[in-house]
Protein backbone atom coordinates (compact mmCIF):
# COMPACT_ATOMS: atom_id res chain seq x y z
CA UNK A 1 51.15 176.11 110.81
CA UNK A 2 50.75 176.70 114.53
CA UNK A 3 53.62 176.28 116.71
CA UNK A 4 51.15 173.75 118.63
CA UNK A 5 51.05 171.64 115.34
CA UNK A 6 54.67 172.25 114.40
CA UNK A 7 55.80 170.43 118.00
CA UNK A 8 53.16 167.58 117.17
CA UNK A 9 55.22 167.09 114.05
CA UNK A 10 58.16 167.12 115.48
CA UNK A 11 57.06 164.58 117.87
CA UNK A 12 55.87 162.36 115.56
CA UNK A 13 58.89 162.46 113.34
CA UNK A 14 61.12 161.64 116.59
CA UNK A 15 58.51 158.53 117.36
CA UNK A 16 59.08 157.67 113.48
CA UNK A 17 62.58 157.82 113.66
CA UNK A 18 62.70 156.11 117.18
CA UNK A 19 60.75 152.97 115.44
CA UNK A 20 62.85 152.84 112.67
CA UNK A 21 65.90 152.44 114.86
CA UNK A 22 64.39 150.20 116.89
CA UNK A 23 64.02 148.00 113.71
CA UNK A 24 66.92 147.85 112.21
CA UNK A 25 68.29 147.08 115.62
CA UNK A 26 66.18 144.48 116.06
CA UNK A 27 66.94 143.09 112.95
CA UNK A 28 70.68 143.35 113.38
CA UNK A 29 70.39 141.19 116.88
CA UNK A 30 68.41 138.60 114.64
CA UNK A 31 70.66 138.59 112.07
CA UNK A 32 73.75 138.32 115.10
CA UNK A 33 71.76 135.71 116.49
CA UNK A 34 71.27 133.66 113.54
CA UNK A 35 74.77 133.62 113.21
CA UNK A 36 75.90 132.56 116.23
CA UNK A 37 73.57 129.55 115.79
CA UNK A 38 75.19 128.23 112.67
CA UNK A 39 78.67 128.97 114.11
CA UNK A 40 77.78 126.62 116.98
CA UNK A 41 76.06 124.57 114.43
CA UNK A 42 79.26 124.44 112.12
CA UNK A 43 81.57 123.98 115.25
CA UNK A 44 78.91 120.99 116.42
CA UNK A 45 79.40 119.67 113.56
CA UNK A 46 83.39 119.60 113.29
CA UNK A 47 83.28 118.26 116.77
CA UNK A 48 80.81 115.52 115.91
CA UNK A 49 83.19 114.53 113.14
CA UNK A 50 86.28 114.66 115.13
CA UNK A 51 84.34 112.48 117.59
CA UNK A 52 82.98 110.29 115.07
CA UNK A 53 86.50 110.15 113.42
CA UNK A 54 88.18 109.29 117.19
CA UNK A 55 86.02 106.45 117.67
CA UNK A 56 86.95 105.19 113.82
CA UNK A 57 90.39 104.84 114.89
CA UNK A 58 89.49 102.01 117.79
CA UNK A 59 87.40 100.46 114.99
CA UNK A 60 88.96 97.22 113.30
CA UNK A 61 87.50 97.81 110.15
CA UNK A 62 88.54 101.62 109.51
CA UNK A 63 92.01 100.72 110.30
CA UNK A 64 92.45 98.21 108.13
CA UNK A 65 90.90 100.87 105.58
CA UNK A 66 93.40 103.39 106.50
CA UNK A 67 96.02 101.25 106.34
CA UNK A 68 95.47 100.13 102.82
CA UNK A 69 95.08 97.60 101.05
CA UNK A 70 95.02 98.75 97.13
CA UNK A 71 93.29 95.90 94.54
CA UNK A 72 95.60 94.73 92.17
CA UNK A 73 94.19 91.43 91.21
CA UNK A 74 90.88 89.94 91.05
CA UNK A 75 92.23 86.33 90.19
CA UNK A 76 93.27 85.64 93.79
CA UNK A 77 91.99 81.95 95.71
CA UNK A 78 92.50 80.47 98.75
CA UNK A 79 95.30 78.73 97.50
CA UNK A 80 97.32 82.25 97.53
CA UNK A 81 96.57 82.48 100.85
CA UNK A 82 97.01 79.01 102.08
CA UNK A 83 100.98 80.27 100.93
CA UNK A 84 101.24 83.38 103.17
CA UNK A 85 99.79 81.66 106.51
CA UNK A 86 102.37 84.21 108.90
CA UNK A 87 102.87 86.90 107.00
CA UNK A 88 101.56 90.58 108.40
CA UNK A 89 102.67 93.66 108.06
CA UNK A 90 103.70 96.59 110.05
CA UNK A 91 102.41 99.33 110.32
CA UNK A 92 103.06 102.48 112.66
CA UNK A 93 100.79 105.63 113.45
CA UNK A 94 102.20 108.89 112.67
CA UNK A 95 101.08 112.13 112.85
CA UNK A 96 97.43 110.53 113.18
CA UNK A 97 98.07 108.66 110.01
CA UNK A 98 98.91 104.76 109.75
CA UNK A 99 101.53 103.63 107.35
CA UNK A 100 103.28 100.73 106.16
CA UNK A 101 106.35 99.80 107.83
CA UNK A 102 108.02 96.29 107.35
CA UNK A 103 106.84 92.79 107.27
CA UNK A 104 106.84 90.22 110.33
CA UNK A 105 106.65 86.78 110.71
CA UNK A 106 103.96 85.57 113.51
CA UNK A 107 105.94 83.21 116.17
CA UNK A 108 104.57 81.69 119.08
CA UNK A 109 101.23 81.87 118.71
CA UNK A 110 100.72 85.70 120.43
CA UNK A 111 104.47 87.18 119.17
CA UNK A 112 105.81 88.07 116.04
CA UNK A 113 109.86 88.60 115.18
CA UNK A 114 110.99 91.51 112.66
CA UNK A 115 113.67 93.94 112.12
CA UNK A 116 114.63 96.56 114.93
CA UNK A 117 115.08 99.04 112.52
CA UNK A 118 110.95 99.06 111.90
CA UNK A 119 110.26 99.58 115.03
CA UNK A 120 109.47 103.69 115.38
CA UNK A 121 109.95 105.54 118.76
CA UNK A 122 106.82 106.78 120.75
CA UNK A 123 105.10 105.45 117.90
CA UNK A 124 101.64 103.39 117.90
CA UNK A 125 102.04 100.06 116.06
CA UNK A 126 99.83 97.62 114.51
CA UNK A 127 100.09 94.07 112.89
CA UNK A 128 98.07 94.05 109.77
CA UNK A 129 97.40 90.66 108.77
CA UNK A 130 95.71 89.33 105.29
CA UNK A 131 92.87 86.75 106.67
CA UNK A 132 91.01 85.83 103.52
CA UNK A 133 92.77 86.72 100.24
CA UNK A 134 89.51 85.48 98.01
CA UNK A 135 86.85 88.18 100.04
CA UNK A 136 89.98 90.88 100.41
CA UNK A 137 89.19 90.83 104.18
CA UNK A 138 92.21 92.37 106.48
CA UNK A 139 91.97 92.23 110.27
CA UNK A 140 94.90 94.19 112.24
CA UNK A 141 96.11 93.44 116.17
CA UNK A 142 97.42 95.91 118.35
CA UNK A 143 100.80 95.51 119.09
CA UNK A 144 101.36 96.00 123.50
CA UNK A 145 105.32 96.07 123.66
CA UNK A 146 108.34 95.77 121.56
CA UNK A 147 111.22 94.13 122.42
CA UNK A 148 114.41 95.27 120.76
CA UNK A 149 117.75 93.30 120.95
CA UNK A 150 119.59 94.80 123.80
CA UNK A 151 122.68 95.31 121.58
CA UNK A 152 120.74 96.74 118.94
CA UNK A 153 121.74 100.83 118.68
CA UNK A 154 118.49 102.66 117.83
CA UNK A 155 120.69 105.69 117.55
CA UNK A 156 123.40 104.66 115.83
CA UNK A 157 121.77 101.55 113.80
CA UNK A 158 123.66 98.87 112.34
CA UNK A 159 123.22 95.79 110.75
CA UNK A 160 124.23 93.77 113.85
CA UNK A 161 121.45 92.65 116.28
CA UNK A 162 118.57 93.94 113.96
CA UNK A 163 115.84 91.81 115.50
CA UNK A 164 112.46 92.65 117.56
CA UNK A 165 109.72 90.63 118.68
CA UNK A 166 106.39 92.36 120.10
CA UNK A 167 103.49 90.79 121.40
CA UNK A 168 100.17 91.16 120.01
CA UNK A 169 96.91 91.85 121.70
CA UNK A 170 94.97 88.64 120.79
CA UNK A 171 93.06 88.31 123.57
CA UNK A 172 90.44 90.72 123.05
CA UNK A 173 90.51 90.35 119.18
CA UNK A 174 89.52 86.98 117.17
CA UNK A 175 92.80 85.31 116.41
CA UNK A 176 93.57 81.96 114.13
CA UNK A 177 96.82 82.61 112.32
CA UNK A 178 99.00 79.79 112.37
CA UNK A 179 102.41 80.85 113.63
CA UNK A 180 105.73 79.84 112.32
CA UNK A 181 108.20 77.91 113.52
CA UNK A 182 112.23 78.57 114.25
CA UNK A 183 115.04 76.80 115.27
CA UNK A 184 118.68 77.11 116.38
CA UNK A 185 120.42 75.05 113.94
CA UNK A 186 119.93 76.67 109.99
CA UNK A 187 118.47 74.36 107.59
CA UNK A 188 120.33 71.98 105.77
CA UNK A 189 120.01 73.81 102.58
CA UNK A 190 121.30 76.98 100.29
CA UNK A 191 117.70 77.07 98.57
CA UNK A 192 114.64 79.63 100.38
CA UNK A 193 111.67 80.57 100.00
CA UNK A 194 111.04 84.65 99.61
CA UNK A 195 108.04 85.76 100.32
CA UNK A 196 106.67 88.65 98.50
CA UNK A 197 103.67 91.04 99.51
CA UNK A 198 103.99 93.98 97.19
CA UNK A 199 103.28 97.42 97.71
CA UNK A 200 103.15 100.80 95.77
CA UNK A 201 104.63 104.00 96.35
CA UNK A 202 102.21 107.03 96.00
CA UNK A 203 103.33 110.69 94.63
CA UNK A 204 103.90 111.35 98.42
CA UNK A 205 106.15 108.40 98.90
CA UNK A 206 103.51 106.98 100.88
CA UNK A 207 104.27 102.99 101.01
CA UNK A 208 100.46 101.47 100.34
CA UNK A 209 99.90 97.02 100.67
CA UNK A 210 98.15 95.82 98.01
CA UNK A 211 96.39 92.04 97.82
CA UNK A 212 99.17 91.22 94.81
CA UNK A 213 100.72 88.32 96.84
CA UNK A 214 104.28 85.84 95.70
CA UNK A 215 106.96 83.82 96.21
CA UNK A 216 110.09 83.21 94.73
CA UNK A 217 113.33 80.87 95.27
CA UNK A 218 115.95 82.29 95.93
CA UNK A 219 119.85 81.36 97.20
CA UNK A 220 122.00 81.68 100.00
CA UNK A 221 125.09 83.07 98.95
CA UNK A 222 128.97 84.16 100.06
CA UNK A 223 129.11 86.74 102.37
CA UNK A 224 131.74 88.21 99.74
CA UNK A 225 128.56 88.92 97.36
CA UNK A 226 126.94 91.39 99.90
CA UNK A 227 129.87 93.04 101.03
CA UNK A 228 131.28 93.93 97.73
CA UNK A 229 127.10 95.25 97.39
CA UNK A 230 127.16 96.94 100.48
CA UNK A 231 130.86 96.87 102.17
CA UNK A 232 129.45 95.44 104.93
CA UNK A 233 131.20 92.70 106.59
CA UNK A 234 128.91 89.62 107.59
CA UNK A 235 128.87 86.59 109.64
CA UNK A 236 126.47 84.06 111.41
CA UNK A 237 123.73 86.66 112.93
CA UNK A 238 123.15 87.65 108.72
CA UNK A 239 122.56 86.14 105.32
CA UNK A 240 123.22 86.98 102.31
CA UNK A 241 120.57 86.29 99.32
CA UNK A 242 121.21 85.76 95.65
CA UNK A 243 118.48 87.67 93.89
CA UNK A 244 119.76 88.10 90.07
CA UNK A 245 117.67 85.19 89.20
CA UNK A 246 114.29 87.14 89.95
CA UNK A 247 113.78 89.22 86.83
CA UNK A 248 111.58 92.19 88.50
CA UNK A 249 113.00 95.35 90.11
CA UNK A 250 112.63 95.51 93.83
CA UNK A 251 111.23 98.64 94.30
CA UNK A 252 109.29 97.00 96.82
CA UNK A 253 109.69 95.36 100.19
CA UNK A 254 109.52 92.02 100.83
CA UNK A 255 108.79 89.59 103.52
CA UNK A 256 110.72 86.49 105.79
CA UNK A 257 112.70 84.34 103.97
CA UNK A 258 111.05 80.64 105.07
CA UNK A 259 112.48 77.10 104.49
CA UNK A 260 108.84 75.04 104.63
CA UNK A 261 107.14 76.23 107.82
CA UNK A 262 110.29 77.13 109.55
CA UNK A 263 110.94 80.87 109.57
CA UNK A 264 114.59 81.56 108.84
CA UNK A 265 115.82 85.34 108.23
CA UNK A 266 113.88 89.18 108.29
CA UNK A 267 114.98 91.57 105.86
CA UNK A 268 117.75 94.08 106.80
CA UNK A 269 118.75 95.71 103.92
CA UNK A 270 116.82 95.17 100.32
CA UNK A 271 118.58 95.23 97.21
CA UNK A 272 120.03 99.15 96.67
CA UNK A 273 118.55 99.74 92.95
CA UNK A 274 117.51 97.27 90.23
CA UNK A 275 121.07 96.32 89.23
CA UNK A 276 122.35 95.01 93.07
CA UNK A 277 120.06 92.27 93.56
CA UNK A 278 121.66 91.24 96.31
CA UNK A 279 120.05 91.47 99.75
CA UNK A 280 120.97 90.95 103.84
CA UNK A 281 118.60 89.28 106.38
CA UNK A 282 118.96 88.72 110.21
CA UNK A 283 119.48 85.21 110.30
CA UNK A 284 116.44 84.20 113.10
CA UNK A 285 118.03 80.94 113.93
CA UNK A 286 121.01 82.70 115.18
CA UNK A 287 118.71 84.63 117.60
CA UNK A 288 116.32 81.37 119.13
CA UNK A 289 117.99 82.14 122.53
CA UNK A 290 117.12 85.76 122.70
CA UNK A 291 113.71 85.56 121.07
CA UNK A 292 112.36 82.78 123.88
CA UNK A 293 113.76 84.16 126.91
CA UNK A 294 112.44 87.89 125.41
CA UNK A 295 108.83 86.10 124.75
CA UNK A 296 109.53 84.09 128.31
CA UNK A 297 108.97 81.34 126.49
CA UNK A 298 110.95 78.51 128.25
CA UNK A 299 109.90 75.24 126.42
CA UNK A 300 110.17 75.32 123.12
CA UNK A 301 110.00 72.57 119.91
């Protein structure tokens, strides 16, 4: 072979070589390419989501949903709910995740009264509230402020001046719940009406509402009762309520104690375990004062 042909050769082996690179480059830039597209594509996607997911938590509907509201019975009527008229329930945001806190009583038409010790700091908080027990149709409000007794100690928290209203956003949002009434004088009897909306615990500990809805009787009893219970010492701002004829275990929470339509203590301590059925409310009535100059409410009943 010439040394004429030998160069040609060589030439055409660099060209060769040259393509080949070329090539696989190429191909490696598509391939980069193509991945860069579905990593925007993926991250498009989480941010859709997150978006999508953002604009669930202004919806109505998916808060509700979040919240919970677990099926426990399918023989519910409107005659159940015709027997829970003020009822809601609590229920704060944390951590991006709504949860159930206490029960409330609606007052006033835009206000509802509860315990101070449900009331969570820096905290979102909604009122859930059980519309239409036979379709299993939940509407929540948001709640704009809290008022907690002044005397109240959020750091140190005692049973003495547990009580918070907050006033609901009802303006924007459909509202037709009849609201309770209170007064400053007690009612003339030792007999009440409990009001129980139950709720599960999950494996978390996770406190879900379900749509299993009661009521029981139960009795006003000597402040001697709760404090050999709890060896707390009460007087007119609390109640203590004979439970020991209900036969179930509260491992639940339960709602206002009511006399009729008049609402007339929120809980403040449930019973311990199953064997101290025994339990201490914030008597409301001792509280009408407070609770209508906090709502500004000056005429009144």
């Amino acid at each position: 072979m010439s040394e004429q042909q030998t160069s040609t050769t060589n030439n055409l082996i660099k060209i060769i070589k040259m393509k080949a690179g070329c090539i696989i480059l190429t191909v490696l830039i598509i391939i980069a390419i193509l991945a860069v597209c579905v990593m925007v594509k993926f991250a498009t996607d989480i941010t859709m989501e997150e978006r999508k997911r953002d604009s669930n938590t202004g919806s109505v509907y998916q808060l509700a949903k979040t919240m919970g509201i677990i099926n426990l019975k399918e023989n519910y009527s409107l005659n159940n709910a015709e027997r829970f008229p003020y009822v809601g329930a609590v229920v704060a945001n944390t951590s991006g995740i709504w949860s159930f806190s206490c029960f409330a009583s609606v007052i006033l038409v835009k206000w509802i009264v509860t315990s101070a010790h449900c009331v969570k700091r820096d905290t979102k908080h909604r009122l859930l509230l059980f519309h239409d027990y036979t379709k299993n149709y939940s509407h929540t409000y948001p709640v704009l402020y809290w008022k907690l007794h002044q005397k109240y100690n959020v750091s140190k928290p005692t049973l003495r001046h547990d009580v918070a209203v907050a006033k609901l956003n009802v303006d924007f949002y459909p509202f037709s719940t009849k609201a309770s009434v209170f007064d400053r004088n007690p009612p003339e009897t030792d007999v009440l009406t409990a009001v129980l909306w139950k709720t599960v615990a999950a494996i978390d500990k996770k406190m879900y509402l379900t749509n299993d809805f009661d009521k029981i009787e139960v009795q006003i009893t000597s402040y001697n009762r709760c404090f050999e219970s709890y060896g707390v010492d009460l007087d007119a701002s609390l109640i203590c309520i004979d439970l020991t004829e209900y036969e179930e275990c509260f491992v639940h929470e339960f709602g206002p104690l009511y006399y009729e339509d008049k609402i007339v203590g929120v809980l403040a301590v449930k019973p311990r375990d199953c064997d101290t059925k025994y339990a201490i409310f914030t008597n409301v009535s001792f509280y009408r004062d407070w609770i209508l100059k906090s709502t500004g409410t000056t005429c009144y009943g």
